[in-house]
PDB file of N, CA and C in Angstrom:
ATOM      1  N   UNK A   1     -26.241  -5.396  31.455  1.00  0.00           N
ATOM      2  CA  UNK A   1     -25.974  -5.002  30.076  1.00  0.00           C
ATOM      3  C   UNK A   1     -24.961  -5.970  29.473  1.00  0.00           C
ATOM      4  N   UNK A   2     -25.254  -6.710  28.083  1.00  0.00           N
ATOM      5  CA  UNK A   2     -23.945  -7.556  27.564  1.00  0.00           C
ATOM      6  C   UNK A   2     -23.128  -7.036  27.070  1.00  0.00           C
ATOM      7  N   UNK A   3     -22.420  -7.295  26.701  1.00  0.00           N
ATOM      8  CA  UNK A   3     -20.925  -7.015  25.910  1.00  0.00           C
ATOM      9  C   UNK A   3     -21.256  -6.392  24.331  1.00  0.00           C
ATOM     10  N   UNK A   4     -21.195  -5.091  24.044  1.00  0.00           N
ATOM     11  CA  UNK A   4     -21.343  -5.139  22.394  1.00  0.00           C
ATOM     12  C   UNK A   4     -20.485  -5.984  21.414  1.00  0.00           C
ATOM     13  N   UNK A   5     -20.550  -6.403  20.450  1.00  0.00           N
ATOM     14  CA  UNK A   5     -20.035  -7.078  19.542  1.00  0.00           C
ATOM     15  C   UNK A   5     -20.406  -6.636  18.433  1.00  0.00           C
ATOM     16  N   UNK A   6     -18.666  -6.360  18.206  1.00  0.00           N
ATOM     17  CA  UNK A   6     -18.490  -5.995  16.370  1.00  0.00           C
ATOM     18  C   UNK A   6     -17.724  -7.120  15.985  1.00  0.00           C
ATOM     19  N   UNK A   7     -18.102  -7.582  15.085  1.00  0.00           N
ATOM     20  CA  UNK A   7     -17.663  -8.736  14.237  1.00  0.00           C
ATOM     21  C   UNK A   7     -17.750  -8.600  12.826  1.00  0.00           C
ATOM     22  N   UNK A   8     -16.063  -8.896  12.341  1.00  0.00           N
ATOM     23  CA  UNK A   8     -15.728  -9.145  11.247  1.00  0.00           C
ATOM     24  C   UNK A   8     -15.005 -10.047  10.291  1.00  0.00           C
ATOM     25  N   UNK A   9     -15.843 -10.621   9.351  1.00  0.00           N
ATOM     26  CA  UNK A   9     -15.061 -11.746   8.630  1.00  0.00           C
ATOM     27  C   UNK A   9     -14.836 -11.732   7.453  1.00  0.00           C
ATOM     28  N   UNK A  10     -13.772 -12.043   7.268  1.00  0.00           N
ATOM     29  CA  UNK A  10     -12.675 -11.916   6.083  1.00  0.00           C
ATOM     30  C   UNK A  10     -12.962 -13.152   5.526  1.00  0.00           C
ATOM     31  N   UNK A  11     -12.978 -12.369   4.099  1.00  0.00           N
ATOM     32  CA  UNK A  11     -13.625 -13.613   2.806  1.00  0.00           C
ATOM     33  C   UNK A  11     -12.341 -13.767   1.790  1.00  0.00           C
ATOM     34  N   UNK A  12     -12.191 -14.651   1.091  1.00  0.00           N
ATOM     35  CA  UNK A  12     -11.011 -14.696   0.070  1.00  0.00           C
ATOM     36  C   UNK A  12     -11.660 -13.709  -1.158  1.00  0.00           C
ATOM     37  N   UNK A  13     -13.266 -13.448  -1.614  1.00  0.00           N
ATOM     38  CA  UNK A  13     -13.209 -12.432  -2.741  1.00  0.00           C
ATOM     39  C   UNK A  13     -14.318 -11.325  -2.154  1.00  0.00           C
ATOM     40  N   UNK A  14     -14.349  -9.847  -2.711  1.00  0.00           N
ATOM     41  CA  UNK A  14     -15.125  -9.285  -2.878  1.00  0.00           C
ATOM     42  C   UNK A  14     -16.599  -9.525  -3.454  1.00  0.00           C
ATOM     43  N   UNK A  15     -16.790 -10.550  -4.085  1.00  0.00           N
ATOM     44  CA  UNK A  15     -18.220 -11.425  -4.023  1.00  0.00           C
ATOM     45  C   UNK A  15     -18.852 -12.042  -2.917  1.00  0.00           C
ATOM     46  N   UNK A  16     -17.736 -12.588  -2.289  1.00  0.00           N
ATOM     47  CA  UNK A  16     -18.372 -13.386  -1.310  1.00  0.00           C
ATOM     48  C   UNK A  16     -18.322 -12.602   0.115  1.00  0.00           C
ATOM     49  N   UNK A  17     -17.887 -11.543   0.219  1.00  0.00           N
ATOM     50  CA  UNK A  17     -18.501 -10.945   1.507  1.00  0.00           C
ATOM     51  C   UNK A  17     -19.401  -9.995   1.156  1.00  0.00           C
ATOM     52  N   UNK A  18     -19.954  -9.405  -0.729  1.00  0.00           N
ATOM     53  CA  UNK A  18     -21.205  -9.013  -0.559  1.00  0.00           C
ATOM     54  C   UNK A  18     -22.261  -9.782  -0.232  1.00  0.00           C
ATOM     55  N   UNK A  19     -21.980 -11.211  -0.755  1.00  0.00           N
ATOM     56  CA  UNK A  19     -23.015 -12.612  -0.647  1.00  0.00           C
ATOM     57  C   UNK A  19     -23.397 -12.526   0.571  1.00  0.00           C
ATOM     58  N   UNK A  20     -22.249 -12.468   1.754  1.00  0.00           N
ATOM     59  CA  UNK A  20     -22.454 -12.880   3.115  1.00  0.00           C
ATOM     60  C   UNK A  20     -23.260 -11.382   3.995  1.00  0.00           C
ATOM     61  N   UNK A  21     -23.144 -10.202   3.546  1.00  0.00           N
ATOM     62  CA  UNK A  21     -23.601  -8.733   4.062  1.00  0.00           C
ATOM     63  C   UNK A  21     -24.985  -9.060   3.698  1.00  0.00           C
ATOM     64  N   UNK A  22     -25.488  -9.592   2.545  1.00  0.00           N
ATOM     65  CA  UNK A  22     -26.862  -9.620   2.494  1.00  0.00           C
ATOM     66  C   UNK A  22     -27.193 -10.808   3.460  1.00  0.00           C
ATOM     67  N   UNK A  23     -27.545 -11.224   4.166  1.00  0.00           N
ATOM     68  CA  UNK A  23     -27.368 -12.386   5.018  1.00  0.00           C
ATOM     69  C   UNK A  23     -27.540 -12.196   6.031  1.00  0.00           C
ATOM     70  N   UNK A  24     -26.524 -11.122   6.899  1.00  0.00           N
ATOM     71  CA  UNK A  24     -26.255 -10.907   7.965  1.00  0.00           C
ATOM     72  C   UNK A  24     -27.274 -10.558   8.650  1.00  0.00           C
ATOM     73  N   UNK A  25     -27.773 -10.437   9.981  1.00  0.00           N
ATOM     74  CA  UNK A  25     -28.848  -9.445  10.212  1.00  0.00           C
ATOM     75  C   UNK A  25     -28.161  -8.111  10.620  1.00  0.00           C
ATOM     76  N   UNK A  26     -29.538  -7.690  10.764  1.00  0.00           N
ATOM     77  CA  UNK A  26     -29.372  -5.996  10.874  1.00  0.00           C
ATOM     78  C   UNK A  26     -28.378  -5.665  11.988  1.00  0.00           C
ATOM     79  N   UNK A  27     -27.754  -4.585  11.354  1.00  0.00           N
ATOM     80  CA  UNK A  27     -27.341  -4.157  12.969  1.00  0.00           C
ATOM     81  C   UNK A  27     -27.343  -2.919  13.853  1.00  0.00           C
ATOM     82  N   UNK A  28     -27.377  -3.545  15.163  1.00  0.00           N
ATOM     83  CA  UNK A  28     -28.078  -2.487  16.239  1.00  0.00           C
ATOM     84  C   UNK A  28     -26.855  -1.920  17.041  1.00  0.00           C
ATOM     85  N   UNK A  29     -26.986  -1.418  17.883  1.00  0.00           N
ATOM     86  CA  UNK A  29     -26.981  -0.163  18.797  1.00  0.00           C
ATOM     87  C   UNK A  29     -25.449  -1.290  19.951  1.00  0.00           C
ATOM     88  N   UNK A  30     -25.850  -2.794  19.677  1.00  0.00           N
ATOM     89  CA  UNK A  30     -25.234  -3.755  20.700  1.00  0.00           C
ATOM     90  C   UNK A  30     -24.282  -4.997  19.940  1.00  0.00           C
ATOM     91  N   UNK A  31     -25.080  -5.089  18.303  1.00  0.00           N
ATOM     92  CA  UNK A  31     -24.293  -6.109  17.784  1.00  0.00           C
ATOM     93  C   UNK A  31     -23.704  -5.734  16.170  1.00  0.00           C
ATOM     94  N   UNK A  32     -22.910  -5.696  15.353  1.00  0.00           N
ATOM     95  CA  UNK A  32     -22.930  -5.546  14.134  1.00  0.00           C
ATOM     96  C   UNK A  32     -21.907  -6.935  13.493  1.00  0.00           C
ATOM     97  N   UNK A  33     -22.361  -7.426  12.356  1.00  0.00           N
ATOM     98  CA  UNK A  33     -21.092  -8.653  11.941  1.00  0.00           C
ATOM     99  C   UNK A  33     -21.227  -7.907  10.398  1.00  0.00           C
ATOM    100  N   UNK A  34     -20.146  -7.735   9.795  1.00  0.00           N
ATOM    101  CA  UNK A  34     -19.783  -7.159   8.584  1.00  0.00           C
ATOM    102  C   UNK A  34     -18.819  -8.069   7.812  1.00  0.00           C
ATOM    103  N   UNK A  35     -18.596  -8.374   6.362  1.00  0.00           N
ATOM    104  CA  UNK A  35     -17.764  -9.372   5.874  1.00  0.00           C
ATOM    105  C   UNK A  35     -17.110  -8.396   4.700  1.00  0.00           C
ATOM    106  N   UNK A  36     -15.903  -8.705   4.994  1.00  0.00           N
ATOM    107  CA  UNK A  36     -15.023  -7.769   3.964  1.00  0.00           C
ATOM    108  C   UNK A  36     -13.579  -8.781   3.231  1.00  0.00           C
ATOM    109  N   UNK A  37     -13.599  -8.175   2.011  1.00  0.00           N
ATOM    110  CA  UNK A  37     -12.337  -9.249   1.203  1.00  0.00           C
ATOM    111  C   UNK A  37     -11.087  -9.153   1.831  1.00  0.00           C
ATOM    112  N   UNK A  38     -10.396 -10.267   1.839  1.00  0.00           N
ATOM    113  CA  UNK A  38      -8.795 -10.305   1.935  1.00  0.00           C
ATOM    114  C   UNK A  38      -8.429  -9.015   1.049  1.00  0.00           C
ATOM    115  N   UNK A  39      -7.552  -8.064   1.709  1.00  0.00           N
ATOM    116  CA  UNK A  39      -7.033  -6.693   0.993  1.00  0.00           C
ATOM    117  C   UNK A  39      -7.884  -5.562   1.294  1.00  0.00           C
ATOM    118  N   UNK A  40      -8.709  -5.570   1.628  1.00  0.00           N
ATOM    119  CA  UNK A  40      -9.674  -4.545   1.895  1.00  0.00           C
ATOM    120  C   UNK A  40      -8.966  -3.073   2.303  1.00  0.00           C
ATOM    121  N   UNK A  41      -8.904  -2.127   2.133  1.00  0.00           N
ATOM    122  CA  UNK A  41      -8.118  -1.007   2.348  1.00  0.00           C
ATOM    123  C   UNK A  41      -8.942  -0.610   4.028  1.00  0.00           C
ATOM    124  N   UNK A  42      -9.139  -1.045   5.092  1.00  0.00           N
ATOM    125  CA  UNK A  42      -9.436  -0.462   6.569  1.00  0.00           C
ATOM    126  C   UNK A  42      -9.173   0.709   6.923  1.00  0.00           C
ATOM    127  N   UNK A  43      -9.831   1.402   7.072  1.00  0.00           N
ATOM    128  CA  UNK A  43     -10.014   3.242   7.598  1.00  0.00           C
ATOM    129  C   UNK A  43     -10.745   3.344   8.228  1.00  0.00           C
ATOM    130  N   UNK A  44     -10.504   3.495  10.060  1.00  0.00           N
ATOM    131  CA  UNK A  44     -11.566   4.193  10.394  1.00  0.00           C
ATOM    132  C   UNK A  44     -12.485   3.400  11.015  1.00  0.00           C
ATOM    133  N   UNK A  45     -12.522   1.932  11.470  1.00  0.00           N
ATOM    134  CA  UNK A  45     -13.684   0.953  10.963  1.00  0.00           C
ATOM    135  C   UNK A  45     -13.955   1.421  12.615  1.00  0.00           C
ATOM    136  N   UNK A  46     -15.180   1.132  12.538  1.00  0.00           N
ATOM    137  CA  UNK A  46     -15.542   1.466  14.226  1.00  0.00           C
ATOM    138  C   UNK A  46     -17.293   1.677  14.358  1.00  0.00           C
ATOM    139  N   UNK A  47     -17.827   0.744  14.669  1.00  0.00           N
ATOM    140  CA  UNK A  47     -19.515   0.540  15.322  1.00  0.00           C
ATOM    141  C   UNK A  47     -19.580   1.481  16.463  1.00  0.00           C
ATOM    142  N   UNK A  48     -20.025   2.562  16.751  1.00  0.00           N
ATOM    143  CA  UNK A  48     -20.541   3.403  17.507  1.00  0.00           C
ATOM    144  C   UNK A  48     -19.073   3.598  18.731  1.00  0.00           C
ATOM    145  N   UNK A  49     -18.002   3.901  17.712  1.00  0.00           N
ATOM    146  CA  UNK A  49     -17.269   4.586  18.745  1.00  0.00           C
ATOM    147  C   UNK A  49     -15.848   2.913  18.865  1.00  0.00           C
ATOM    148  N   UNK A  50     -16.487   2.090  18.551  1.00  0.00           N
ATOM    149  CA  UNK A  50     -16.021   0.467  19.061  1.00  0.00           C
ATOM    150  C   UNK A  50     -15.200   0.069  17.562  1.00  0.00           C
ATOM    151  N   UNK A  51     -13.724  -0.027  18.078  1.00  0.00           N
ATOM    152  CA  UNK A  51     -13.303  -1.136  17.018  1.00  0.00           C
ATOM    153  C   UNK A  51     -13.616  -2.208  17.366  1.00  0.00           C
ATOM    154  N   UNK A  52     -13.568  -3.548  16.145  1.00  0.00           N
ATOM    155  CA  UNK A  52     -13.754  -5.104  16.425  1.00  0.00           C
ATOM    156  C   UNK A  52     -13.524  -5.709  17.443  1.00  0.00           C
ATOM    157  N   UNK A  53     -14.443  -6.802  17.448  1.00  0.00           N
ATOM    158  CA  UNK A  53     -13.757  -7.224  18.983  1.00  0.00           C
ATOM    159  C   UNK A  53     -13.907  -8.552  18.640  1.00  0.00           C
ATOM    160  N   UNK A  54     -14.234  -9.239  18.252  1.00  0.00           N
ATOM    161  CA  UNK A  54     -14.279 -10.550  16.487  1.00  0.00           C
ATOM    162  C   UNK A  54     -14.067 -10.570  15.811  1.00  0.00           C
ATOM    163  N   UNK A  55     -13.011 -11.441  15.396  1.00  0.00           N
ATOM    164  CA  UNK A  55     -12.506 -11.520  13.450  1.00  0.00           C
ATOM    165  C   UNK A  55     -12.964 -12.963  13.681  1.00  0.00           C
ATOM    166  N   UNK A  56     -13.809 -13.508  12.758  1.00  0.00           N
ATOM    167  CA  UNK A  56     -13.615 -14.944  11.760  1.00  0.00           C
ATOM    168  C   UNK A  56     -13.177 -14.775  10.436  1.00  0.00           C
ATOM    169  N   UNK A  57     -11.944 -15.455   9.511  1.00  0.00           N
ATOM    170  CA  UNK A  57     -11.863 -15.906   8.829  1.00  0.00           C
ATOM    171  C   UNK A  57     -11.478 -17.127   8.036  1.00  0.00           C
ATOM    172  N   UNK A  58     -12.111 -16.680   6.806  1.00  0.00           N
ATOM    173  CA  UNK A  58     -12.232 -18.147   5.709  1.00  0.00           C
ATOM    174  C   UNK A  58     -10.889 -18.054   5.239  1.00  0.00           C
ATOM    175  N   UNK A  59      -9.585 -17.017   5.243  1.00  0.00           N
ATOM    176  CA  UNK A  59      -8.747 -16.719   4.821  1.00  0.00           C
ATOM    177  C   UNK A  59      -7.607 -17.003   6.009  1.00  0.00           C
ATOM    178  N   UNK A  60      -6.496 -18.050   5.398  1.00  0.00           N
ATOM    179  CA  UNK A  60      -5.406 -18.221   6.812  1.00  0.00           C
ATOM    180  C   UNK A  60      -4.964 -17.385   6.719  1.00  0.00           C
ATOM    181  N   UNK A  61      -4.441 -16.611   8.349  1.00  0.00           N
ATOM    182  CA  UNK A  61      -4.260 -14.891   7.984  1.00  0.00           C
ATOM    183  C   UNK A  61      -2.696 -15.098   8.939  1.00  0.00           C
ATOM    184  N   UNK A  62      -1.975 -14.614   8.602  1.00  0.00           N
ATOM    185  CA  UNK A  62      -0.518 -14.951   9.402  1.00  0.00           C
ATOM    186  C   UNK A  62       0.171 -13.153   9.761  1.00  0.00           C
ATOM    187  N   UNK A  63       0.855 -13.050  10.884  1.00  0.00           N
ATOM    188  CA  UNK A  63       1.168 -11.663  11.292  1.00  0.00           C
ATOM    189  C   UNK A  63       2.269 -11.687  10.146  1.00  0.00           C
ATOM    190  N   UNK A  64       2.941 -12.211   9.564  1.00  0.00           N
ATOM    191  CA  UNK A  64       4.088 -11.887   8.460  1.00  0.00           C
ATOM    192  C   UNK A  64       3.182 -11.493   7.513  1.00  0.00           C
ATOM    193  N   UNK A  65       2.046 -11.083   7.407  1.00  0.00           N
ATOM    194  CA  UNK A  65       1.789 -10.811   5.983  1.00  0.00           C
ATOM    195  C   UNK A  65       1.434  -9.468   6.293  1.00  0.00           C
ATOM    196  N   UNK A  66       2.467  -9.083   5.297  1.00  0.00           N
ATOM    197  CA  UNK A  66       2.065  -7.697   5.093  1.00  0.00           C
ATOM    198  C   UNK A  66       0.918  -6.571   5.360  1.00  0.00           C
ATOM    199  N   UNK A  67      -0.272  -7.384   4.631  1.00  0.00           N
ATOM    200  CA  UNK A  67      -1.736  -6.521   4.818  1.00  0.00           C
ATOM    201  C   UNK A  67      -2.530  -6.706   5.932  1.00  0.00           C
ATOM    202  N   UNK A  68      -2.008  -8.366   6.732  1.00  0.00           N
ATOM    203  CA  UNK A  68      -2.470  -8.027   8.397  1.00  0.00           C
ATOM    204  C   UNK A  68      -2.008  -7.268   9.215  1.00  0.00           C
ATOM    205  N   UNK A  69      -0.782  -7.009   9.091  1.00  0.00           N
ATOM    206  CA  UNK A  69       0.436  -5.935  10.023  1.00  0.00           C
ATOM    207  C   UNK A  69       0.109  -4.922   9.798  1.00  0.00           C
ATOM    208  N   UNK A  70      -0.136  -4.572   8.226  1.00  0.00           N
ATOM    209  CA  UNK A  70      -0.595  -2.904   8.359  1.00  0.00           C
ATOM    210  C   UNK A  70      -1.764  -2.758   7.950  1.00  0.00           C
ATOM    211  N   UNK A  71      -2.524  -3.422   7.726  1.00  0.00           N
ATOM    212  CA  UNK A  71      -4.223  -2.555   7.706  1.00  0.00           C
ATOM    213  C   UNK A  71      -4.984  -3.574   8.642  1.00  0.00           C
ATOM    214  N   UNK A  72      -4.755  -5.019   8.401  1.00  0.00           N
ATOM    215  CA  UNK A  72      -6.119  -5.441   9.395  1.00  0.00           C
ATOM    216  C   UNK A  72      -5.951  -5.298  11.004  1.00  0.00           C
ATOM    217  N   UNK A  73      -4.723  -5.841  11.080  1.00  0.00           N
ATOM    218  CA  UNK A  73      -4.120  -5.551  12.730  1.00  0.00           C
ATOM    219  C   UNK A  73      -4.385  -4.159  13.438  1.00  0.00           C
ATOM    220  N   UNK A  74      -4.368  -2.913  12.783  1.00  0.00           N
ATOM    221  CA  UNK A  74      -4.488  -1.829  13.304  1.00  0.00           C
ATOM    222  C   UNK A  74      -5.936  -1.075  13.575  1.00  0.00           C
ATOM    223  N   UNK A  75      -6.928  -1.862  12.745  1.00  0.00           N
ATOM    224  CA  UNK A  75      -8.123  -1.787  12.485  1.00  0.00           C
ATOM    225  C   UNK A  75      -8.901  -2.639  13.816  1.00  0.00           C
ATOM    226  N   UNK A  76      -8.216  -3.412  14.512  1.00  0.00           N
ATOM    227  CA  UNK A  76      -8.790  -4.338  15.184  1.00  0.00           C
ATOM    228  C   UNK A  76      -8.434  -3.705  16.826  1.00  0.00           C
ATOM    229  N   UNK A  77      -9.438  -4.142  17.844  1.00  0.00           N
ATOM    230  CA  UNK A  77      -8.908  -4.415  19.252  1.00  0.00           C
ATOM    231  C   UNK A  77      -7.280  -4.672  19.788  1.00  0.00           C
ATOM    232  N   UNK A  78      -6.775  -4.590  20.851  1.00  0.00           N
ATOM    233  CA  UNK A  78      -5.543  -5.189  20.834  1.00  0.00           C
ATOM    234  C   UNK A  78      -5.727  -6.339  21.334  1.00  0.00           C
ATOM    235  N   UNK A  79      -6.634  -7.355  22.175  1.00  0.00           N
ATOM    236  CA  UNK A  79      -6.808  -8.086  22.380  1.00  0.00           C
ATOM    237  C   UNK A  79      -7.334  -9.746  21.639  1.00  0.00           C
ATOM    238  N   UNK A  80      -7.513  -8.707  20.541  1.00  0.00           N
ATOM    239  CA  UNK A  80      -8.119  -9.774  18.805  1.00  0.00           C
ATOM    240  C   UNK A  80      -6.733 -10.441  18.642  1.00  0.00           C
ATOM    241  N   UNK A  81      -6.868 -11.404  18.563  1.00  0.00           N
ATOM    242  CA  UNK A  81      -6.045 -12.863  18.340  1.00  0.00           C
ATOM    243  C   UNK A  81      -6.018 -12.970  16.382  1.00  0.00           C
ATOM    244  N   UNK A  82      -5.212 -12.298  16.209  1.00  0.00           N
ATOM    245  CA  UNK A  82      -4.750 -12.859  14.935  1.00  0.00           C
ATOM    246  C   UNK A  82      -3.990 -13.959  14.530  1.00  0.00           C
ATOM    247  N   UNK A  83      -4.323 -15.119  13.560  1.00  0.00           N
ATOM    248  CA  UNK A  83      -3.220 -15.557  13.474  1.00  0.00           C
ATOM    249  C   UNK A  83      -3.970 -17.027  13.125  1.00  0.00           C
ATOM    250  N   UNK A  84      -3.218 -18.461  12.963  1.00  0.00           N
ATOM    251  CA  UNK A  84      -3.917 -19.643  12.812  1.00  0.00           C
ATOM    252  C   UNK A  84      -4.608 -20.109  14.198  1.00  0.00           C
ATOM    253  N   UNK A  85      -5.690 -20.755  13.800  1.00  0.00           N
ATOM    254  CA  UNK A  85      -6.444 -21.142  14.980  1.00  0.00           C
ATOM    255  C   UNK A  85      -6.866 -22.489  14.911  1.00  0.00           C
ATOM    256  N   UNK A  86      -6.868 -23.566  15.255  1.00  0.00           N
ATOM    257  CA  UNK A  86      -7.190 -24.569  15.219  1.00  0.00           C
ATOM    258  C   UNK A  86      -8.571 -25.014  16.015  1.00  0.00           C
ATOM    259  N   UNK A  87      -9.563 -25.263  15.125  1.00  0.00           N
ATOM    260  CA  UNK A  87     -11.131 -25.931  16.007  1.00  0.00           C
ATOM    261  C   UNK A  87     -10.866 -27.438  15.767  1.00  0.00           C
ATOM    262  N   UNK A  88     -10.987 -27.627  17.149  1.00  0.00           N
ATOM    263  CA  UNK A  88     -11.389 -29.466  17.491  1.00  0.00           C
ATOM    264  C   UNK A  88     -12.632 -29.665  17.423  1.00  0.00           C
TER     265      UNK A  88
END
């Protein structure tokens, strides 16, 4: 059996993560990817029992900011790596 995966990525507007939800494929029982704006009010978020276990974002997201400390951080895994990430 693989690993379920909930995945979520943070967009700079509320346009562009409806843009990106139509896009996405469907999701099942094992995978879901959902795109929500910088600020998003988080309640609750959870795929069959599962908080996130993937964040990508288009948005540099830093633990001093306010709305990662208290809504996205708490919404997430404890093992989700917030913070700058550098790809080579």
């Amino acid at each position: 059996m693989s690993e379920r995966k909930f995945i979520v990525v943070i967009t700079q507007t509320r346009e562009e993560a409806d843009a990106l939800n139509v896009i996405f494929p469907p999701v099942t029982s094992d995978f879901r990817i959902s795109a929500y704006h910088y600020g998003y009010a988080f309640c609750g978020l959870n795929h069959y029992g599962m908080r996130p276990n993937v964040l990508l974002s288009f948005v540099p997201l830093d633990d001093n900011d306010r709305w990662v400390r208290e809504c996205l951080r708490p919404a997430f895994r404890n093992e989700v790596r917030i913070g700058p990430v550098e790809i080579t």
